[in-house]
PDB file of N, CA and C in Angstrom:
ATOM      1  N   UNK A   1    -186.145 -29.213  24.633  1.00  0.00           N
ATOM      2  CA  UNK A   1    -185.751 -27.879  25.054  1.00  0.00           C
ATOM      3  C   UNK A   1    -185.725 -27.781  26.588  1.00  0.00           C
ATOM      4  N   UNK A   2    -186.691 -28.210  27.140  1.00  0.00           N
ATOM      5  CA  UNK A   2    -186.829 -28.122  28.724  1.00  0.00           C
ATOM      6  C   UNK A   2    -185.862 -29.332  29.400  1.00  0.00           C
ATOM      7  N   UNK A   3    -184.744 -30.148  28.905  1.00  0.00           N
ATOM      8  CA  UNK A   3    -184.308 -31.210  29.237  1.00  0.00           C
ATOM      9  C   UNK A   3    -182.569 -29.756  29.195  1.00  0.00           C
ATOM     10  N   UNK A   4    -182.690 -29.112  27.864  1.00  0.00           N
ATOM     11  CA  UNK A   4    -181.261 -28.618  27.979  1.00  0.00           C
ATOM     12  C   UNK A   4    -181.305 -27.194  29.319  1.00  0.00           C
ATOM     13  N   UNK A   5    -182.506 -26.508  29.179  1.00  0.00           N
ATOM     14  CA  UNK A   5    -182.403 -26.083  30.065  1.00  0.00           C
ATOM     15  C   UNK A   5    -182.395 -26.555  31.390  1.00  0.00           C
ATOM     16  N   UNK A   6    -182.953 -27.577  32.015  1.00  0.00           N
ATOM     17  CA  UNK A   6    -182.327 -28.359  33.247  1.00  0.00           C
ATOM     18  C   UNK A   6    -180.801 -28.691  33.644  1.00  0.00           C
ATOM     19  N   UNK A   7    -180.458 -29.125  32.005  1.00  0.00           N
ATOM     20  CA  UNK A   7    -179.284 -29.416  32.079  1.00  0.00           C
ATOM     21  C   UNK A   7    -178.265 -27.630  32.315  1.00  0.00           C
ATOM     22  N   UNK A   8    -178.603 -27.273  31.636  1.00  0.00           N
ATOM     23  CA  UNK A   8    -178.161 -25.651  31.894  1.00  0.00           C
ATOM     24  C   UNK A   8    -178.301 -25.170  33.385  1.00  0.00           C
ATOM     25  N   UNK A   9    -179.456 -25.478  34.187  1.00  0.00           N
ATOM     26  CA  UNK A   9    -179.628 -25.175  34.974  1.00  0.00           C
ATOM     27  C   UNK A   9    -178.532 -26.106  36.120  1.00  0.00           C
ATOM     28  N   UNK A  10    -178.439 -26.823  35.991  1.00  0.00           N
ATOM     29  CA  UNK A  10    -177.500 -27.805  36.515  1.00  0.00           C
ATOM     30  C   UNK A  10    -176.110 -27.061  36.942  1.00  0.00           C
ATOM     31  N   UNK A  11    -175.977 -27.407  35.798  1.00  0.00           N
ATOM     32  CA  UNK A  11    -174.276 -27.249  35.747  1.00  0.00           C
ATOM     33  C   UNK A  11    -174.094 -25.649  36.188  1.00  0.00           C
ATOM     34  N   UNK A  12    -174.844 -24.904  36.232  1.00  0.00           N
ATOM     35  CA  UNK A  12    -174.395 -23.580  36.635  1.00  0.00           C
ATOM     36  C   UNK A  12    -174.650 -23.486  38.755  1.00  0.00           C
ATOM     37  N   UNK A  13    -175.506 -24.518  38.578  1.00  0.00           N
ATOM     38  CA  UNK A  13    -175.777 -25.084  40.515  1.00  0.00           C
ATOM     39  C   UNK A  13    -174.353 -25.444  40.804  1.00  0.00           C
ATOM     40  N   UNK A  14    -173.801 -26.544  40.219  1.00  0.00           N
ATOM     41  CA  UNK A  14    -172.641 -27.335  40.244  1.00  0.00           C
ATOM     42  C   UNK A  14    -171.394 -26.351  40.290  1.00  0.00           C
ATOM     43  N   UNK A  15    -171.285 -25.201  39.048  1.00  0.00           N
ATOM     44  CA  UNK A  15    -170.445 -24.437  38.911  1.00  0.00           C
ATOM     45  C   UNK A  15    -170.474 -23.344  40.342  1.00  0.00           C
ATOM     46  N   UNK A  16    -172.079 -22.714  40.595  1.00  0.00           N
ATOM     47  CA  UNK A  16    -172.220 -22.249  41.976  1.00  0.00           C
ATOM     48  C   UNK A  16    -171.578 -22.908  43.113  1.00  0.00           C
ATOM     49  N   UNK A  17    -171.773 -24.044  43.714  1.00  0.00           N
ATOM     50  CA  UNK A  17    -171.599 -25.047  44.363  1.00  0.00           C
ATOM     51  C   UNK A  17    -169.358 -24.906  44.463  1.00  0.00           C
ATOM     52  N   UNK A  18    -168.904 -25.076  43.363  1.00  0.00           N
ATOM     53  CA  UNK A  18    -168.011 -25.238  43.698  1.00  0.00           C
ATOM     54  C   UNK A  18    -167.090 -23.799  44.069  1.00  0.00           C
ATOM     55  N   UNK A  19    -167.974 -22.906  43.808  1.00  0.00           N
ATOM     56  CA  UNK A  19    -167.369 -21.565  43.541  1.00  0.00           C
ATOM     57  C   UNK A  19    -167.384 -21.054  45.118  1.00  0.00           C
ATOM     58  N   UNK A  20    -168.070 -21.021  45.524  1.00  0.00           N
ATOM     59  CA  UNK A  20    -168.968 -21.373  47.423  1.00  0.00           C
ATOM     60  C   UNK A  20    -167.546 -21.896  48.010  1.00  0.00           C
ATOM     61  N   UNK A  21    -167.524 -23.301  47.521  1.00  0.00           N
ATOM     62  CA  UNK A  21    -166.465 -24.231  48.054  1.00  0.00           C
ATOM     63  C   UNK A  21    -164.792 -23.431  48.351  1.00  0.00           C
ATOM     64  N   UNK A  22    -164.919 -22.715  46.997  1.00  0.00           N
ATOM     65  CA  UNK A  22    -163.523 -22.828  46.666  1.00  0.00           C
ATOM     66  C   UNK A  22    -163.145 -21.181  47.682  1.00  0.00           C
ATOM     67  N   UNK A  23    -164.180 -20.309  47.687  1.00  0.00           N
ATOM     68  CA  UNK A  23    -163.999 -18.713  48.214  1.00  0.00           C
ATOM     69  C   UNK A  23    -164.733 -19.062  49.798  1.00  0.00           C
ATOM     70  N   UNK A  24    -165.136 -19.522  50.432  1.00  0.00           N
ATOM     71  CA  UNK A  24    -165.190 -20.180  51.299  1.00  0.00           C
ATOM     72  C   UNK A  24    -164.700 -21.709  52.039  1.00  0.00           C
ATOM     73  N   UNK A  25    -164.139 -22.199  52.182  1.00  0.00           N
ATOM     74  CA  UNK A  25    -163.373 -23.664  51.903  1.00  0.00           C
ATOM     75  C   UNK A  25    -163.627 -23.974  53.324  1.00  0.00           C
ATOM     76  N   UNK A  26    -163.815 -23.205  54.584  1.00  0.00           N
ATOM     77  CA  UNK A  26    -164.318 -23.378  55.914  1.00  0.00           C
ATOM     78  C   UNK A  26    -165.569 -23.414  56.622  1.00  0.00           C
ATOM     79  N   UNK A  27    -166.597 -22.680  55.129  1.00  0.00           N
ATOM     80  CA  UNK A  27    -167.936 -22.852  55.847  1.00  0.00           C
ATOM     81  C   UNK A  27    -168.244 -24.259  54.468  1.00  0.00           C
ATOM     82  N   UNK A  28    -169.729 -24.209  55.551  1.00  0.00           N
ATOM     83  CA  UNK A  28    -170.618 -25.127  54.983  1.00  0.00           C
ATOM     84  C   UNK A  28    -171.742 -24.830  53.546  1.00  0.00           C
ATOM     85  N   UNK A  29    -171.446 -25.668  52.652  1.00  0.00           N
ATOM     86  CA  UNK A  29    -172.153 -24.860  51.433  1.00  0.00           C
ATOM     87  C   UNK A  29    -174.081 -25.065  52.153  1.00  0.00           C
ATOM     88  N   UNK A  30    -174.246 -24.137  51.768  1.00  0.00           N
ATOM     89  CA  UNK A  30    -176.215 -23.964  52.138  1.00  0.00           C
ATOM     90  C   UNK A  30    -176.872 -25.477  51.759  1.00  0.00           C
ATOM     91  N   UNK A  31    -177.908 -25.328  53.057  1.00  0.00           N
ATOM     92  CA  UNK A  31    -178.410 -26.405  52.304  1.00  0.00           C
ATOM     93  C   UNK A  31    -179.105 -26.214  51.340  1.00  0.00           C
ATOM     94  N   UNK A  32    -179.895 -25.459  50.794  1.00  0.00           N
ATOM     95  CA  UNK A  32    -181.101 -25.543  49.829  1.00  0.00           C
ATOM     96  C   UNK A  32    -180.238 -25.235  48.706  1.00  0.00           C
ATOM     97  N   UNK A  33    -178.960 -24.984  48.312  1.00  0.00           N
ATOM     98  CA  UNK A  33    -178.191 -25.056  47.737  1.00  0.00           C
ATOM     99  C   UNK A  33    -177.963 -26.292  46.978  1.00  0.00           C
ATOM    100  N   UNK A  34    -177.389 -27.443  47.788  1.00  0.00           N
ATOM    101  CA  UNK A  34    -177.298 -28.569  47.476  1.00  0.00           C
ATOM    102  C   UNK A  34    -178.455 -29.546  47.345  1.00  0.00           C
ATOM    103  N   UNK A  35    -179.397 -29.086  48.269  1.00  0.00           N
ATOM    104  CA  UNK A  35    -180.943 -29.807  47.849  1.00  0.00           C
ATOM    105  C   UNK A  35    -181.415 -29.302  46.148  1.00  0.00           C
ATOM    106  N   UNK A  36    -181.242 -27.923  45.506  1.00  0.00           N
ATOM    107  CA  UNK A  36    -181.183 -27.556  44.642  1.00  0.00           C
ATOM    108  C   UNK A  36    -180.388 -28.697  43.645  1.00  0.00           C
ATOM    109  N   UNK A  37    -179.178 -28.475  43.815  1.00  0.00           N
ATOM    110  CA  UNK A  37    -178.548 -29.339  42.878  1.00  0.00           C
ATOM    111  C   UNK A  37    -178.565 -30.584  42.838  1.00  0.00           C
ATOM    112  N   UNK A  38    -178.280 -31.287  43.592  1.00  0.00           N
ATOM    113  CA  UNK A  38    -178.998 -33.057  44.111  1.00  0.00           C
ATOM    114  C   UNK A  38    -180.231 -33.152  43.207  1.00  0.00           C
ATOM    115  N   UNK A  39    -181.394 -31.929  43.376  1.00  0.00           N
ATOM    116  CA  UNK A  39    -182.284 -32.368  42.949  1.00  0.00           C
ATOM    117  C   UNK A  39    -182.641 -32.147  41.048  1.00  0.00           C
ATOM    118  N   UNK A  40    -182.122 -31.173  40.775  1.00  0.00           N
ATOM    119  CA  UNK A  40    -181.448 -31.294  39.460  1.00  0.00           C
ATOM    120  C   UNK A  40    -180.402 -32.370  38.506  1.00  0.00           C
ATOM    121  N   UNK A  41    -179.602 -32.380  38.986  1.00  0.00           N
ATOM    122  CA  UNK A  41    -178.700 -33.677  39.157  1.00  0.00           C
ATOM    123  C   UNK A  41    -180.165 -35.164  38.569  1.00  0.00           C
ATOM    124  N   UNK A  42    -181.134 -35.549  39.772  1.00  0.00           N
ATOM    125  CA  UNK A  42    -181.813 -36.417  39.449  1.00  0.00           C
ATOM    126  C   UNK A  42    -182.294 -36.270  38.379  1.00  0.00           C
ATOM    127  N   UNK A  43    -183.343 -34.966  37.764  1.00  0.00           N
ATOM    128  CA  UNK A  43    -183.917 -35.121  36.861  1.00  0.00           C
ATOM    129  C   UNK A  43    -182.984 -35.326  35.638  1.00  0.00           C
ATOM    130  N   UNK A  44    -181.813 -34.833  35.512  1.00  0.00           N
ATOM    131  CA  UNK A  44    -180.582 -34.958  34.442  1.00  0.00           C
ATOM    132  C   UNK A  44    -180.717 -36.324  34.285  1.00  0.00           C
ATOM    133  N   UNK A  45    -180.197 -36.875  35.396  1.00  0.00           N
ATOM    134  CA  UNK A  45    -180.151 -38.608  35.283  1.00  0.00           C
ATOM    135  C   UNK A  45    -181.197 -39.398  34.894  1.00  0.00           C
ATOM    136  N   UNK A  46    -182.460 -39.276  35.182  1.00  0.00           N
ATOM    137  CA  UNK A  46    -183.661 -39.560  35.400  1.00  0.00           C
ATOM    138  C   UNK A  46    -184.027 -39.577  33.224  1.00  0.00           C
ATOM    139  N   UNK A  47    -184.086 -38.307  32.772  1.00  0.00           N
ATOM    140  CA  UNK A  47    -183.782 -38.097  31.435  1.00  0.00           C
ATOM    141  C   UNK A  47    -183.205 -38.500  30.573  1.00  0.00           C
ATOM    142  N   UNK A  48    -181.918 -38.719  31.119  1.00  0.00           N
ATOM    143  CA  UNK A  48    -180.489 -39.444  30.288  1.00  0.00           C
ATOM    144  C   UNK A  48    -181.232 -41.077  30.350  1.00  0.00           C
ATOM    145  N   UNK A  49    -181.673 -42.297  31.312  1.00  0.00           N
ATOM    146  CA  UNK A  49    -181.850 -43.303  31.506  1.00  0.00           C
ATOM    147  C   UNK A  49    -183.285 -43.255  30.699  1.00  0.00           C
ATOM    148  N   UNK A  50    -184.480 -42.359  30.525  1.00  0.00           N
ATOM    149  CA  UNK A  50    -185.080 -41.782  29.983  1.00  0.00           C
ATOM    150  C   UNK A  50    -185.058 -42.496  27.957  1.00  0.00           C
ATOM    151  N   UNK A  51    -183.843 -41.658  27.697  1.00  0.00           N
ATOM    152  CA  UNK A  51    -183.498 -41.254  26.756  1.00  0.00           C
ATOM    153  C   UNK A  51    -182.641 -42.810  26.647  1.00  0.00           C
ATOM    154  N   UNK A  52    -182.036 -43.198  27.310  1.00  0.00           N
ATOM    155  CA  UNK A  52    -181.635 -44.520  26.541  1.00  0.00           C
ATOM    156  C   UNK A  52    -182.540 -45.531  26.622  1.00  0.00           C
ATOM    157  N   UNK A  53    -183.458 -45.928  27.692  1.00  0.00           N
ATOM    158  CA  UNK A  53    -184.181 -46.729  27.648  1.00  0.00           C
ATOM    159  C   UNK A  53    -185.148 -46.888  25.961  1.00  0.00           C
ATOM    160  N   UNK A  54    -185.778 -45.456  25.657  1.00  0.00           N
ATOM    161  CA  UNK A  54    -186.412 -45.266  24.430  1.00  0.00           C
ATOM    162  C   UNK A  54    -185.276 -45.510  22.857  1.00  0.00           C
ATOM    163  N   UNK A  55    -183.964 -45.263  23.024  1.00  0.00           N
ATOM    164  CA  UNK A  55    -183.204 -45.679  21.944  1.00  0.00           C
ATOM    165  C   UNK A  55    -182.708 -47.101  21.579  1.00  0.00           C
ATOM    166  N   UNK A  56    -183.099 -47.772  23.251  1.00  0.00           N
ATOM    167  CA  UNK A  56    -182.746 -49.190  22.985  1.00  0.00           C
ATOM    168  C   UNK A  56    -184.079 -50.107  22.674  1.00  0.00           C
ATOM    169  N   UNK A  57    -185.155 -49.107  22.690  1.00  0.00           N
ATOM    170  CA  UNK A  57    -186.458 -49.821  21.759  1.00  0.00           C
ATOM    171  C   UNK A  57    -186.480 -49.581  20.779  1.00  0.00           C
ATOM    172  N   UNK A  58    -185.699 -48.512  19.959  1.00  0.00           N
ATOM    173  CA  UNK A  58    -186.125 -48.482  18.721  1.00  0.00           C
ATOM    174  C   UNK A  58    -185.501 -49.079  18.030  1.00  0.00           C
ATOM    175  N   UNK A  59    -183.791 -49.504  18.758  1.00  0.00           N
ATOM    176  CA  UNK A  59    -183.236 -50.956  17.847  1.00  0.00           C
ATOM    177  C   UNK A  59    -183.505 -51.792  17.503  1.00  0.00           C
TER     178      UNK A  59
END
């Protein structure tokens, strides 16, 4: 449950992130913005490698 909400939490940074981008296209997106998502982003990845490492032991 706490893996989909990260992941939830993610993609709505990402979706923020580009929304910034797209209605601003001349400034700079925030940093704690992207430190936010970067750092979300890891734990996603971090989980996913997580999650296969444990499926390729149980083969």
């Amino acid at each position: 449950m706490i893996i989909f909400l990260t992941g939830l939490a993610t993609v709505t940074a990402l979706v923020s992130c580009e929304v910034l981008r797209v209605l601003k296209p001349d400034k700079a997106l925030p940093r704690a913005v992207v430190i936010i998502t970067a750092a979300l982003l890891a734990i996603v990845g971090v989980a996913a490698v997580v999650q296969l490492v444990h499926l390729a032991q149980l083969a």
